[in-house]
C-alpha atoms as a PDB file:
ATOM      1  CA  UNK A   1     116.236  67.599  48.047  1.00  0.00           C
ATOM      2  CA  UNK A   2     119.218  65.031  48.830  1.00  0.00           C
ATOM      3  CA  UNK A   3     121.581  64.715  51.641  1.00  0.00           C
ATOM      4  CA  UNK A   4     123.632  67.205  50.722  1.00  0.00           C
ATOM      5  CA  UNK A   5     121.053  70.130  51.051  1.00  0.00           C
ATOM      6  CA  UNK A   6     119.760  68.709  54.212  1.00  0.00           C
ATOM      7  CA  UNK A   7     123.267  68.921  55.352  1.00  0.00           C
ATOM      8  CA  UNK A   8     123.950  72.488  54.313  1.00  0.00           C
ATOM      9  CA  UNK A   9     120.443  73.626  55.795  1.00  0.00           C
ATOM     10  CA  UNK A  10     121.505  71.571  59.079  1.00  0.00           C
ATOM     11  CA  UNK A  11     125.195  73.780  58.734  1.00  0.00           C
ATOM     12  CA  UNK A  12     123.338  76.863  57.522  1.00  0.00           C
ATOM     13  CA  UNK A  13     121.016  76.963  60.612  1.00  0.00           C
ATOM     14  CA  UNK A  14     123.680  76.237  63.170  1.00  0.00           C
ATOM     15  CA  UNK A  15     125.314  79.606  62.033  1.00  0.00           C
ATOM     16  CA  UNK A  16     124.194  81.469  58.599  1.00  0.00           C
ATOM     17  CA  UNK A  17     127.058  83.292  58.906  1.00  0.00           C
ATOM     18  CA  UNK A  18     129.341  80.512  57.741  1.00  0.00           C
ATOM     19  CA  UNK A  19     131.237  81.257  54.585  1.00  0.00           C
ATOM     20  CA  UNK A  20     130.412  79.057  51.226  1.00  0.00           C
ATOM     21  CA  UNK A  21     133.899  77.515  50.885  1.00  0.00           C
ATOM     22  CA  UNK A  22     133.481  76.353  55.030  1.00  0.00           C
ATOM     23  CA  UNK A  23     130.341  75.266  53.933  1.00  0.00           C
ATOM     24  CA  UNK A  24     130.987  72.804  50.872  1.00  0.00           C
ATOM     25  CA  UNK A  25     134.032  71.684  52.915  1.00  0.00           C
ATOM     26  CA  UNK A  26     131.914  70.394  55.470  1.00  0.00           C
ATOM     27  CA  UNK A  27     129.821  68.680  52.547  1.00  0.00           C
ATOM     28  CA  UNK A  28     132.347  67.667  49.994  1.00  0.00           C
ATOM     29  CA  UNK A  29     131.832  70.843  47.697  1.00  0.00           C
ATOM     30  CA  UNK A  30     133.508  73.578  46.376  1.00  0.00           C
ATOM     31  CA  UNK A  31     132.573  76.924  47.752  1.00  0.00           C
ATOM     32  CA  UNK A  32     131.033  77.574  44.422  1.00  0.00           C
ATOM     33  CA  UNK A  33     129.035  74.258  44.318  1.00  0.00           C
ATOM     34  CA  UNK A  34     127.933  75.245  47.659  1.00  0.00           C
ATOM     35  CA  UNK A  35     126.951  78.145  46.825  1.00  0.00           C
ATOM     36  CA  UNK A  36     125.127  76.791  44.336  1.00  0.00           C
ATOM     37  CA  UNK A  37     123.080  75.016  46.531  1.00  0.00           C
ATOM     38  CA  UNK A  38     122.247  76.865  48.660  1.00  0.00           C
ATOM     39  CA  UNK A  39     120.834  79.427  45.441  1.00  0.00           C
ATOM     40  CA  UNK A  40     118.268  76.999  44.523  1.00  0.00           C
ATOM     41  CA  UNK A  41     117.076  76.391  47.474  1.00  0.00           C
ATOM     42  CA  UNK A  42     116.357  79.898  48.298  1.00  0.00           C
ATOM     43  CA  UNK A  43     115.011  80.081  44.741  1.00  0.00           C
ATOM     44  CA  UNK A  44     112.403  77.008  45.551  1.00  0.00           C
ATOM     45  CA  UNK A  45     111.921  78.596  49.131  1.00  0.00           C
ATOM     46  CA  UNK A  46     113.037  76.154  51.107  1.00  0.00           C
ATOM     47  CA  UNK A  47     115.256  78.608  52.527  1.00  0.00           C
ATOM     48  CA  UNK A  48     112.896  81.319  53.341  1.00  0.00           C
ATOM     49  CA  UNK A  49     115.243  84.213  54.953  1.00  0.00           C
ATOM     50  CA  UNK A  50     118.396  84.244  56.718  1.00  0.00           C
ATOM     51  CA  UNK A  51     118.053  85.903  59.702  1.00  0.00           C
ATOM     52  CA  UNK A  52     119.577  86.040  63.783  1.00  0.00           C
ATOM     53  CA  UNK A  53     118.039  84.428  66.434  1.00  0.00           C
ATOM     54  CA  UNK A  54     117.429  86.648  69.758  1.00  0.00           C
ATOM     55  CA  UNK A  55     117.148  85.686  72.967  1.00  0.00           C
ATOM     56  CA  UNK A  56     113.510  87.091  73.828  1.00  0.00           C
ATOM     57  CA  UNK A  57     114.142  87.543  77.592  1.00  0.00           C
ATOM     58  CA  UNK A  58     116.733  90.052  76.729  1.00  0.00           C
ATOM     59  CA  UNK A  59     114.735  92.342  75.184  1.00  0.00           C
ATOM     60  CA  UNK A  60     112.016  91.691  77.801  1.00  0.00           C
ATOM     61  CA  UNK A  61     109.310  89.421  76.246  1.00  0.00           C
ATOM     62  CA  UNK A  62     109.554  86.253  78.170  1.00  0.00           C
ATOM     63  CA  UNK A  63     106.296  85.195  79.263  1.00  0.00           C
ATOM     64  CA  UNK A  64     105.262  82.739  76.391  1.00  0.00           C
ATOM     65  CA  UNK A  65     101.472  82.076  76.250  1.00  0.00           C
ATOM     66  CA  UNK A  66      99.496  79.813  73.497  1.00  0.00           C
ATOM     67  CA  UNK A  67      95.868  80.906  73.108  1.00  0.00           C
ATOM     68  CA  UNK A  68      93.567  78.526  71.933  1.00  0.00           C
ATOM     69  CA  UNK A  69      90.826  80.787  69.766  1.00  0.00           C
ATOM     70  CA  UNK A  70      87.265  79.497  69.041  1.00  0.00           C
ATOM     71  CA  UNK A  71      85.043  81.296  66.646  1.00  0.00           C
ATOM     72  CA  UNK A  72      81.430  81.784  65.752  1.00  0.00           C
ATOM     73  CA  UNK A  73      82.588  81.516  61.962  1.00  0.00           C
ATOM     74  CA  UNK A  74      85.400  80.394  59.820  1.00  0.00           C
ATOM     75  CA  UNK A  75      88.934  81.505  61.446  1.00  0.00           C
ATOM     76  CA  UNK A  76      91.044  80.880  58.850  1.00  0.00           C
ATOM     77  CA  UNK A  77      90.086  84.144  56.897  1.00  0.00           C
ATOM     78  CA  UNK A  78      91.483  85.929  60.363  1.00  0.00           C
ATOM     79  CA  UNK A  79      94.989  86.078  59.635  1.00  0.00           C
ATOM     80  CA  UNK A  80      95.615  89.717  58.393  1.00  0.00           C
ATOM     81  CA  UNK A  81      93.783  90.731  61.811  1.00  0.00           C
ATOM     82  CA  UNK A  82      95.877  88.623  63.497  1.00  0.00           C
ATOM     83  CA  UNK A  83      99.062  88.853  62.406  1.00  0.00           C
ATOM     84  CA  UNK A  84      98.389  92.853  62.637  1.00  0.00           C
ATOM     85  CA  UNK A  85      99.033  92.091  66.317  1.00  0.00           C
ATOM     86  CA  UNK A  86     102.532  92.474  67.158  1.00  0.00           C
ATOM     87  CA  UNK A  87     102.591  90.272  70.294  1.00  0.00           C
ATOM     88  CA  UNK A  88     101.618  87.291  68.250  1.00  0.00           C
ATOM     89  CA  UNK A  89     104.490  85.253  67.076  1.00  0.00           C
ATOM     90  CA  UNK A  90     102.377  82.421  65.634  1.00  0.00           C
ATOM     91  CA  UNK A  91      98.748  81.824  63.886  1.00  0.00           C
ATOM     92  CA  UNK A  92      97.644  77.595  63.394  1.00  0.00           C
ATOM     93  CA  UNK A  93      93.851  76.904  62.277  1.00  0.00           C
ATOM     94  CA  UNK A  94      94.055  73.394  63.890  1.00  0.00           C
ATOM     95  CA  UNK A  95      91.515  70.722  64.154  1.00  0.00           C
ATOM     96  CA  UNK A  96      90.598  70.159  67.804  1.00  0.00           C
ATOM     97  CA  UNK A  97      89.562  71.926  70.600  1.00  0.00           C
ATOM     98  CA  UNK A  98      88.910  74.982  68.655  1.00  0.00           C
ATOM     99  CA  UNK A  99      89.619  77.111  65.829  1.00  0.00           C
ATOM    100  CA  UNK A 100      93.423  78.886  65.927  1.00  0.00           C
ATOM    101  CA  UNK A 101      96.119  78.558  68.126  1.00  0.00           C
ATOM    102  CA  UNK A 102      98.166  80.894  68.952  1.00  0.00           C
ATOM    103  CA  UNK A 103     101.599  81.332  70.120  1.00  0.00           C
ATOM    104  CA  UNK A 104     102.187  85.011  71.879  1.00  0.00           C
ATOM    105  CA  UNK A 105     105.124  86.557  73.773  1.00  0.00           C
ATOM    106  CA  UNK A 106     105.033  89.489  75.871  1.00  0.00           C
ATOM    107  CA  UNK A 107     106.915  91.322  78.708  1.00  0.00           C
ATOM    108  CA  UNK A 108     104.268  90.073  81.678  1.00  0.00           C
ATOM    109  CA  UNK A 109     101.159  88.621  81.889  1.00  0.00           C
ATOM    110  CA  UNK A 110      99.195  92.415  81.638  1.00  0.00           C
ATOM    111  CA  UNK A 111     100.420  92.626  78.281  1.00  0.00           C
ATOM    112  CA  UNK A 112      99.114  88.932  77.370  1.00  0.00           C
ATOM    113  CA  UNK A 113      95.711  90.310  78.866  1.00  0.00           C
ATOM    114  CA  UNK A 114      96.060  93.215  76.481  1.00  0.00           C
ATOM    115  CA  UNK A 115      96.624  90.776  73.447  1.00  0.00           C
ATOM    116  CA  UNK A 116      93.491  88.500  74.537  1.00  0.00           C
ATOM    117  CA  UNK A 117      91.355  92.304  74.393  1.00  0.00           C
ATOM    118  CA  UNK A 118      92.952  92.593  70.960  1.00  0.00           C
ATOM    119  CA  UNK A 119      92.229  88.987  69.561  1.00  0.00           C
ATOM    120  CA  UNK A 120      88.460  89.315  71.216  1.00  0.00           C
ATOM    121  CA  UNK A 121      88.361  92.489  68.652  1.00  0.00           C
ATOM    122  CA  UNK A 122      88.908  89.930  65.839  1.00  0.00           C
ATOM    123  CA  UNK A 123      85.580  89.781  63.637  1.00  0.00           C
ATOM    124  CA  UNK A 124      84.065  85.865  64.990  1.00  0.00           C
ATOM    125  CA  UNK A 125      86.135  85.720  67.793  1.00  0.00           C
ATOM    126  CA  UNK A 126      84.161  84.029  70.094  1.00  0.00           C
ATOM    127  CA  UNK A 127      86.193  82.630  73.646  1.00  0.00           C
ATOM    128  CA  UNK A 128      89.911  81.978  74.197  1.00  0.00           C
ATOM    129  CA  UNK A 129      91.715  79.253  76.202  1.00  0.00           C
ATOM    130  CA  UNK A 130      95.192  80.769  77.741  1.00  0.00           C
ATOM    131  CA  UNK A 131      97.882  78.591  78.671  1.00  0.00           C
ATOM    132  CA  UNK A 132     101.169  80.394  79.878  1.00  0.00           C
ATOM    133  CA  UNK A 133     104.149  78.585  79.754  1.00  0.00           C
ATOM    134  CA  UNK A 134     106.379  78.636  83.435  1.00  0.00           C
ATOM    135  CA  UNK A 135     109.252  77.211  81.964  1.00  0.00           C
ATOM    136  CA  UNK A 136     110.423  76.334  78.170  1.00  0.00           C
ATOM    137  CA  UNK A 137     113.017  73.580  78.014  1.00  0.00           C
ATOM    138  CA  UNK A 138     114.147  73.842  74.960  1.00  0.00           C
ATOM    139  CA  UNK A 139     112.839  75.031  70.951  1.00  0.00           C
ATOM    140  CA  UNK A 140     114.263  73.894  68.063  1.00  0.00           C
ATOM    141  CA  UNK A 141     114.190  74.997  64.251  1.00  0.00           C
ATOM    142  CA  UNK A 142     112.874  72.001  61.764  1.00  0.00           C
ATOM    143  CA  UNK A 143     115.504  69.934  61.321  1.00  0.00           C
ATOM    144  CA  UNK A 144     116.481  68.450  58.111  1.00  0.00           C
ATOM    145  CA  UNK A 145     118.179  65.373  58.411  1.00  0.00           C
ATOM    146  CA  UNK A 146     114.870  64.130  60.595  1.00  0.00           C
ATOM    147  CA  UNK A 147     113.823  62.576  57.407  1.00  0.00           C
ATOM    148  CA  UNK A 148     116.461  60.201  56.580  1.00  0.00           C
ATOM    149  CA  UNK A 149     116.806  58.926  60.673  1.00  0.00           C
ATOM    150  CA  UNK A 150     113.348  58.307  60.524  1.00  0.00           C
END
């Protein structure tokens, strides 16, 4: 991956609505070569989907809580159970404090309770750790041109 694809990943997830000809402008291209581009990169899935983003307290899930998830075996084959819960925007085995962490977002703080009963029904699942976020200052997407300031 050069400079150019990091640049029209950077464009692409500014707005993914952006036409192929704005696109290569921005990078020197043609819309075609752009286009291009932006082809292979789906094809080597490094662009995985194109997608909106929404704003989660809109549509009333904005109480963000991570779960830390310790286990009397080995979590990692948990997945499938795990992303079978809907609440659950994000499954890590990390090395640390425990097994998984996870990253859930609800409507209120009954519903995280709900999602804790529902990750204790998890084969292994042994004890949780909540944390629940009281304010997020900001998220970002990976960005691509991290690399080359680095």
């Amino acid at each position: 991956m050069d400079e150019i694809d990091r640049k029209l990943i950077g464009l692409l997830q500014e707005d993914a609505t952006r036409s192929y000809a704005s696109l290569g402008k921005e990078v020197g291209l043609s819309g075609g070569a752009a286009h291009e581009r932006v082809r292979k990169l789906r094809e080597r899935g490094v662009i995985r989907r194109t997608t909106i983003e929404v704003d989660p307290a809109a549509i009333g899930r904005d109480v963000v809580a991570y779960v830390l998830v310790d286990g009397s075996t080995w979590m990692g084959d948990a997945a499938d159970r795990l992303a079978a819960i809907p609440a659950v925007e994000e499954a890590h085995v990390i090395a640390g404090p425990a097994s998984l962490l996870l990253k859930v977002r609800t409507a209120g703080t009954r519903q995280v309770q709900e999602v804790l009963r529902q990750v204790f029904e998890v084969e292994g699942v042994t004890s949780t750790q909540t944390v629940v976020v009281l304010e997020t200052f900001f998220e970002r997407p990976s960005d691509p041109q991290v690399e080359s300031r680095l």
